[in-house]
N, C-alpha and C. Protein backbone atom coordinates (compact mmCIF):
# COMPACT_ATOMS: atom_id res chain seq x y z
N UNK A 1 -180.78 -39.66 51.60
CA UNK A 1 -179.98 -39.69 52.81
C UNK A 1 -180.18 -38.38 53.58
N UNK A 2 -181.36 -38.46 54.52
CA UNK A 2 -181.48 -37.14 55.14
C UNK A 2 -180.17 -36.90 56.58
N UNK A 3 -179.47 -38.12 56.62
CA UNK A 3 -178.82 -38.06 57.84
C UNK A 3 -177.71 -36.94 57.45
N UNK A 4 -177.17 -36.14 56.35
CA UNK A 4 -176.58 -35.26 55.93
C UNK A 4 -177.05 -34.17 56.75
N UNK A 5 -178.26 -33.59 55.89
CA UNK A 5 -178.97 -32.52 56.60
C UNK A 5 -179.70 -32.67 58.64
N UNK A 6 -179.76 -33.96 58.66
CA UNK A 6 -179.47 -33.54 60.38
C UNK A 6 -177.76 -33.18 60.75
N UNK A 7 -177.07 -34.00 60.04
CA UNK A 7 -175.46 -33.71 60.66
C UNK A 7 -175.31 -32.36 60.73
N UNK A 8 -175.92 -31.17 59.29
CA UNK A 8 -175.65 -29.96 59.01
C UNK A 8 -176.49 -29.15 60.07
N UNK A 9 -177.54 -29.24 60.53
CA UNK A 9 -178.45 -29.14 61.65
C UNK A 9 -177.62 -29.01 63.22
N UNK A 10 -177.36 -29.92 63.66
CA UNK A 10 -176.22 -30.48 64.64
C UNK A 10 -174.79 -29.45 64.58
N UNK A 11 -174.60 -28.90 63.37
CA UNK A 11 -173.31 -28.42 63.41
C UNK A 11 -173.85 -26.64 63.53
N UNK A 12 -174.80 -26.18 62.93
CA UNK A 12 -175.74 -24.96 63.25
C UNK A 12 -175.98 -24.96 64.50
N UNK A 13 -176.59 -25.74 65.21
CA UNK A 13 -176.80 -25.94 67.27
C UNK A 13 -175.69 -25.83 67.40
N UNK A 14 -174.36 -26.63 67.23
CA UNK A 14 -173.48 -26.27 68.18
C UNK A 14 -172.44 -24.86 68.00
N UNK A 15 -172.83 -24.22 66.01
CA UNK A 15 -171.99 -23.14 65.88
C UNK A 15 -172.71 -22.25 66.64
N UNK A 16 -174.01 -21.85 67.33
CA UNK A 16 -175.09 -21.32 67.49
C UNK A 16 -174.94 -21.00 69.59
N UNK A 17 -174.45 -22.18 69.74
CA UNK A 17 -174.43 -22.22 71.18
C UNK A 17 -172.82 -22.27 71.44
N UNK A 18 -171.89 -22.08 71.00
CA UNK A 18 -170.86 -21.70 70.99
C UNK A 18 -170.08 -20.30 71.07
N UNK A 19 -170.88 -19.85 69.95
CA UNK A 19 -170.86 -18.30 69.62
C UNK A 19 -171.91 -17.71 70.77
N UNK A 20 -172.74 -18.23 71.74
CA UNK A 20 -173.24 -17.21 72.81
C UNK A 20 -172.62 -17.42 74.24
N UNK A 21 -171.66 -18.54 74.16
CA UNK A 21 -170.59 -18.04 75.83
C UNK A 21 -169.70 -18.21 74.62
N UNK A 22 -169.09 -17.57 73.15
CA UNK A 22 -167.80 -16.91 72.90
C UNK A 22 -166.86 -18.20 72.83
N UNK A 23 -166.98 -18.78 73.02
CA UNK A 23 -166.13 -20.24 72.84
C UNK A 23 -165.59 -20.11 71.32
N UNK A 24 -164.54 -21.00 70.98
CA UNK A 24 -164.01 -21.12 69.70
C UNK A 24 -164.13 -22.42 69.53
N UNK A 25 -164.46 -23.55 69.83
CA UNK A 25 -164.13 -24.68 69.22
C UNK A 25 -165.22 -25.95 70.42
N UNK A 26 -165.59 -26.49 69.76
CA UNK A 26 -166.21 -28.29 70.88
C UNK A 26 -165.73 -28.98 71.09
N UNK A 27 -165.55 -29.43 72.00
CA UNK A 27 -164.28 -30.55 72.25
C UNK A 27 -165.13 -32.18 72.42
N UNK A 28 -165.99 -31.84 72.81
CA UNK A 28 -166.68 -32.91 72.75
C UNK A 28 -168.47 -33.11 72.94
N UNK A 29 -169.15 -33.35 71.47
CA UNK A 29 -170.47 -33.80 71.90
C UNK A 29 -171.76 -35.35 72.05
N UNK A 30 -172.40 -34.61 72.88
CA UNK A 30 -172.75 -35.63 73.17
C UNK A 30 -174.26 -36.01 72.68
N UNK A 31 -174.86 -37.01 71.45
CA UNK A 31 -176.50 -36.81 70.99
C UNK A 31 -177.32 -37.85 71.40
N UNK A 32 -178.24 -37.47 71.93
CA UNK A 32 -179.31 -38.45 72.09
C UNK A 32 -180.32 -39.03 70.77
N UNK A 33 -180.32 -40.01 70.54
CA UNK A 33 -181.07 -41.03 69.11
C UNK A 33 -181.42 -41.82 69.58
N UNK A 34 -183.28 -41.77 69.26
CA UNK A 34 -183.61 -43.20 69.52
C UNK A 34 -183.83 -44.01 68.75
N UNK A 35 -184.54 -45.31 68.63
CA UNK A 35 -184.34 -46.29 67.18
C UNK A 35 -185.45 -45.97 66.88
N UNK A 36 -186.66 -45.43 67.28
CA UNK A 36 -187.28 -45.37 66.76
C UNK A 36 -187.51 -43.43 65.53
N UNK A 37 -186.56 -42.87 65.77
CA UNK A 37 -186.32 -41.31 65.16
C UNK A 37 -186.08 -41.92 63.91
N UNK A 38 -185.89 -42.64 63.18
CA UNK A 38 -185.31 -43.08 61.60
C UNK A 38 -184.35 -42.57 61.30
N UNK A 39 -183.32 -42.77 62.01
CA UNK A 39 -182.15 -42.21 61.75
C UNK A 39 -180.75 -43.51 61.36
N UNK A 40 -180.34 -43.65 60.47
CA UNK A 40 -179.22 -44.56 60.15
C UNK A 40 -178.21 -44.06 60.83
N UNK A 41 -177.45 -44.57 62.45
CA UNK A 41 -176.56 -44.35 62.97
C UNK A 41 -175.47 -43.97 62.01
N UNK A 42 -175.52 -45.45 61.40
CA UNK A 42 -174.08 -45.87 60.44
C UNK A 42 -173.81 -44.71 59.28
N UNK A 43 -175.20 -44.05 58.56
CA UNK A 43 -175.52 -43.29 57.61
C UNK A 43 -175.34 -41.88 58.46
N UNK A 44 -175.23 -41.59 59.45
CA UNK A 44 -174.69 -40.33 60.27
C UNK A 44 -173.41 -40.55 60.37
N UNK A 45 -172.78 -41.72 61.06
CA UNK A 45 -171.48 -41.67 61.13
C UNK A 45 -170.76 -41.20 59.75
N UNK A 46 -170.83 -41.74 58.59
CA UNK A 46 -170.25 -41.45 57.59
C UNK A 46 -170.58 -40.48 56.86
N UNK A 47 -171.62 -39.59 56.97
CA UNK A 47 -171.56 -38.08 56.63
C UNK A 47 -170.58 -37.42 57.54
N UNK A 48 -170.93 -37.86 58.57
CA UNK A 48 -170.24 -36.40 60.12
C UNK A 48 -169.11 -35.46 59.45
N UNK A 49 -168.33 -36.73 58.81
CA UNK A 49 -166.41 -35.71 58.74
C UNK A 49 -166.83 -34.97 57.78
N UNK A 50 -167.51 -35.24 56.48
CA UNK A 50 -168.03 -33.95 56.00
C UNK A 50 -168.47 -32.67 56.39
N UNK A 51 -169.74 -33.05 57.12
CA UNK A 51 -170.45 -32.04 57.63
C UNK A 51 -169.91 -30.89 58.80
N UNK A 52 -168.70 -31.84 59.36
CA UNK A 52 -167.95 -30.98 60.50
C UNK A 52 -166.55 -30.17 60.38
N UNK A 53 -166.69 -30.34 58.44
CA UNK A 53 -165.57 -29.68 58.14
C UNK A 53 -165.36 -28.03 58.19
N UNK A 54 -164.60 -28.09 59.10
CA UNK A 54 -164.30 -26.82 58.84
C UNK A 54 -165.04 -25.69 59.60
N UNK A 55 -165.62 -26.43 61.13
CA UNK A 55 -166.39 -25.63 61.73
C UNK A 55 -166.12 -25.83 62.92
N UNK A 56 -166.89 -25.73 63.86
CA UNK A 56 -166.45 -25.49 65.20
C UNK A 56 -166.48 -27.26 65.73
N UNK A 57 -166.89 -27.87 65.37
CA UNK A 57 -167.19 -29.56 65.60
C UNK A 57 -165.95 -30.25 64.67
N UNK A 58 -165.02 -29.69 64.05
CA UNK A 58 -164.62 -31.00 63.17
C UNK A 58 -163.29 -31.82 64.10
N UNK A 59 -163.03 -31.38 65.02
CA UNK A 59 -162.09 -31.84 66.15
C UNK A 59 -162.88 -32.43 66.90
N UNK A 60 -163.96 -32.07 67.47
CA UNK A 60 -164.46 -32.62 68.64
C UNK A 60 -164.84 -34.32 68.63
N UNK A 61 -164.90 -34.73 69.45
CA UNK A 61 -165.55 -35.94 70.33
C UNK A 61 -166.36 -36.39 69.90
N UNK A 62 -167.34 -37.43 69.41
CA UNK A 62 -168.64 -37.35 69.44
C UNK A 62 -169.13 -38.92 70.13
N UNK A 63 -170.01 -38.71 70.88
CA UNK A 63 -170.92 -39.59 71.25
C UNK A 63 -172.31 -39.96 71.13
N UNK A 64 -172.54 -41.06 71.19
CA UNK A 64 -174.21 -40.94 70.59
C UNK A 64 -174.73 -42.64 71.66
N UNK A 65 -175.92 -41.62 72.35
CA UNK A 65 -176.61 -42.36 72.82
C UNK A 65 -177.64 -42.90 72.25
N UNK A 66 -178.23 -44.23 72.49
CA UNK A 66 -178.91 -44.93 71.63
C UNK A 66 -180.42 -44.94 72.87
N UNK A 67 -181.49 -44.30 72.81
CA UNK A 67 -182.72 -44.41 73.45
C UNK A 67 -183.32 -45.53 72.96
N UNK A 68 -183.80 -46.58 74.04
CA UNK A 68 -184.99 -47.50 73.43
C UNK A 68 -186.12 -47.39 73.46
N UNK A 69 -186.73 -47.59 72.00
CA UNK A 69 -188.08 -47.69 72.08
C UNK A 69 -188.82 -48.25 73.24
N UNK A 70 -189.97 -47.27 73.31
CA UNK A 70 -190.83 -47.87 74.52
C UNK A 70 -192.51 -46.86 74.01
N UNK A 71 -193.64 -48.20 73.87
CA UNK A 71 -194.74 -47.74 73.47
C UNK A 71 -195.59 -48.09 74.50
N UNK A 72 -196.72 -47.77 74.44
CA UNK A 72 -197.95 -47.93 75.37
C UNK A 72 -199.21 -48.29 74.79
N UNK A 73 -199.69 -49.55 74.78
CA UNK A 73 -200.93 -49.79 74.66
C UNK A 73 -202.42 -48.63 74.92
N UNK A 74 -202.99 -48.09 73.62
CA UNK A 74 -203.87 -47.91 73.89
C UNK A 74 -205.29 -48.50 74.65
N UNK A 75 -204.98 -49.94 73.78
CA UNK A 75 -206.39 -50.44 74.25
C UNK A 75 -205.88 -51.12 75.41
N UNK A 76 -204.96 -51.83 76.05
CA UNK A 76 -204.57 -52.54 77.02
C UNK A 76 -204.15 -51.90 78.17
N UNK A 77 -203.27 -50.78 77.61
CA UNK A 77 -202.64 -50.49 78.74
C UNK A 77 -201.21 -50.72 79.15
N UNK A 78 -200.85 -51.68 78.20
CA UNK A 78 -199.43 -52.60 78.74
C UNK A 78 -198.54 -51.46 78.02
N UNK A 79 -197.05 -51.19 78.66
CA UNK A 79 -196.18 -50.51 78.53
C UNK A 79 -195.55 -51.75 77.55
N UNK A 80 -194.28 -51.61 76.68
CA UNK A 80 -193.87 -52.56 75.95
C UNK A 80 -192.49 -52.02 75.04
N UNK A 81 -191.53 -52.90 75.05
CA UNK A 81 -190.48 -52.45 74.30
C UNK A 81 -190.49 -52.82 72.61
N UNK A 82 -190.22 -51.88 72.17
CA UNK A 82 -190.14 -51.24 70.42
C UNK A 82 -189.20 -51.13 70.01
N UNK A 83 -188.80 -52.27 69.07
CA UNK A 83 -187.29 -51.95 67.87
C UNK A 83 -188.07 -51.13 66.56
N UNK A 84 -189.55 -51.59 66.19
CA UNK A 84 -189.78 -50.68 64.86
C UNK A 84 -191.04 -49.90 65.35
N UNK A 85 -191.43 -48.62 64.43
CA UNK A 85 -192.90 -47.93 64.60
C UNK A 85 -193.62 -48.81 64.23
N UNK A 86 -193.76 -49.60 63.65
CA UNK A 86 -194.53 -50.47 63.64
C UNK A 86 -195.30 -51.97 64.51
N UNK A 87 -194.55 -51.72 65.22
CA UNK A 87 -194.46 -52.99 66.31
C UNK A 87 -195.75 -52.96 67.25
N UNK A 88 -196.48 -53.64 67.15
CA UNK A 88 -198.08 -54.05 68.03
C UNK A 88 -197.86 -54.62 69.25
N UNK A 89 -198.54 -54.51 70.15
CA UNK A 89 -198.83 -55.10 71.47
C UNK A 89 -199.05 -56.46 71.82
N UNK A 90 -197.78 -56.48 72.41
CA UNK A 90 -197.06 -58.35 72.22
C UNK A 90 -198.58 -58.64 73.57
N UNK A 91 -199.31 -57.84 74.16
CA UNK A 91 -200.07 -58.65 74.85
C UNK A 91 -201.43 -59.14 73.98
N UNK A 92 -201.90 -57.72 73.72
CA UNK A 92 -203.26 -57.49 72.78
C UNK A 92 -203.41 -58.00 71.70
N UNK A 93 -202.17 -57.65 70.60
CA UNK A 93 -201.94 -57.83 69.62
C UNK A 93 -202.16 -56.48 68.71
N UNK A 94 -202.63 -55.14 69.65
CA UNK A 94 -203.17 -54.27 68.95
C UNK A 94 -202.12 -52.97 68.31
N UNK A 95 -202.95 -52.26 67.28
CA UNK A 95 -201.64 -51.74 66.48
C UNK A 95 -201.75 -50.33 66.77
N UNK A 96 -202.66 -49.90 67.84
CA UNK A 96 -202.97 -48.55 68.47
C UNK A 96 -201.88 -48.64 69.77
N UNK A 97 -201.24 -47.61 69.82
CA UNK A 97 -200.07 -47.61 71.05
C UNK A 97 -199.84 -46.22 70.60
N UNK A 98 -199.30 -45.52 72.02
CA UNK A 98 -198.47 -44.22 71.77
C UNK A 98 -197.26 -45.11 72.19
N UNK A 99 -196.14 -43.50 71.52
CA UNK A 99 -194.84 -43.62 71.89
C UNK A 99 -193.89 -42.90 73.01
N UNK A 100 -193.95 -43.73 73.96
CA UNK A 100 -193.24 -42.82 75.50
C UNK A 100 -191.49 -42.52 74.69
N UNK A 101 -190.94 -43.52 74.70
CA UNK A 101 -189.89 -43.12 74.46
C UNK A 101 -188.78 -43.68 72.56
N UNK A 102 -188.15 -43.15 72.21
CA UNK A 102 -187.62 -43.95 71.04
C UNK A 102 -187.34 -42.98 69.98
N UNK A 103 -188.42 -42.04 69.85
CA UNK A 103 -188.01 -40.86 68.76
C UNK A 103 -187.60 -39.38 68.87
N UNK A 104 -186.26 -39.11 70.11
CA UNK A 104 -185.94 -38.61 70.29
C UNK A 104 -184.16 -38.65 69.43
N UNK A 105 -184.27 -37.08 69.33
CA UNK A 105 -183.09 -36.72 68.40
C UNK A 105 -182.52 -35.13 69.40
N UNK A 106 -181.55 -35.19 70.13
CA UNK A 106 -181.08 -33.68 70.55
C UNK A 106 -179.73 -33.78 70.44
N UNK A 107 -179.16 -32.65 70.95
CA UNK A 107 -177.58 -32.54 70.99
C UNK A 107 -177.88 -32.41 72.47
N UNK A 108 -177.49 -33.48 73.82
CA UNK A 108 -177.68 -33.70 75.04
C UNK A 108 -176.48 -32.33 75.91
N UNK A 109 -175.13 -32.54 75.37
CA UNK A 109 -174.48 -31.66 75.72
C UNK A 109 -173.25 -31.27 75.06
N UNK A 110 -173.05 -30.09 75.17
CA UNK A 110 -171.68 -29.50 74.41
C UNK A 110 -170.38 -29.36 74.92
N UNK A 111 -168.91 -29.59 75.37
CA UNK A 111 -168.28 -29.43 75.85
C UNK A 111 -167.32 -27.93 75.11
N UNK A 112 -166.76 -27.18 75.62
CA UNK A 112 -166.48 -26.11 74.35
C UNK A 112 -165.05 -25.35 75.33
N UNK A 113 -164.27 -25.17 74.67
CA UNK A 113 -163.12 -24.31 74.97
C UNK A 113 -162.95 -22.99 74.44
């Protein structure tokens, strides 16, 4: 279950950017996840209250945006939407594609008092 050690990650960024405008506490954040980052939403949600014990996040807010996959045909060309890394080119059929969007993981924004 690596979604632990991103939660502990997440709580370092926000003790990190807190402590440089002096703030004491987050009131509310906000993360960007896409489906394609391998991240178990559900398996983050239920670490979090752990991981936010007792730090500058364990009050705060949290929100989590969900990015959709989106790959690009190498050999075709065709842009195309992606639930897995694995997913081939519904035109081509081919299994060469980059990934424009889907495996993104940030903390988008911090709210802080």
């Amino acid at each position: 279950m690596h979604e632990l050690s991103i939660a502990l990650g997440i709580v370092k960024i926000a003790e990190d950017e807190t402590a440089k405008v002096k703030a004491e506490r987050v009131t509310k954040i906000a993360l960007e996840i896409g489906v394609l980052a391998g991240i178990e939403i559900d398996s983050l949600n239920f670490v979090w209250s752990s991981a936010v014990e007792n730090t500058v996040l364990e009050n705060a807010e949290k929100e989590i945006l969900i990015i959709d996959g989106v790959g690009k045909c190498i050999d075709c060309d065709t842009e195309f939407a992606m639930e897995n890394i694995y997913d081939c080119c519904p035109n081509c059929g081919s299994n060469f594609k980059g990934i424009l969007k889907g495996k993104e993981l940030k903390v988008k924004t911090l709210e802080v008092i």
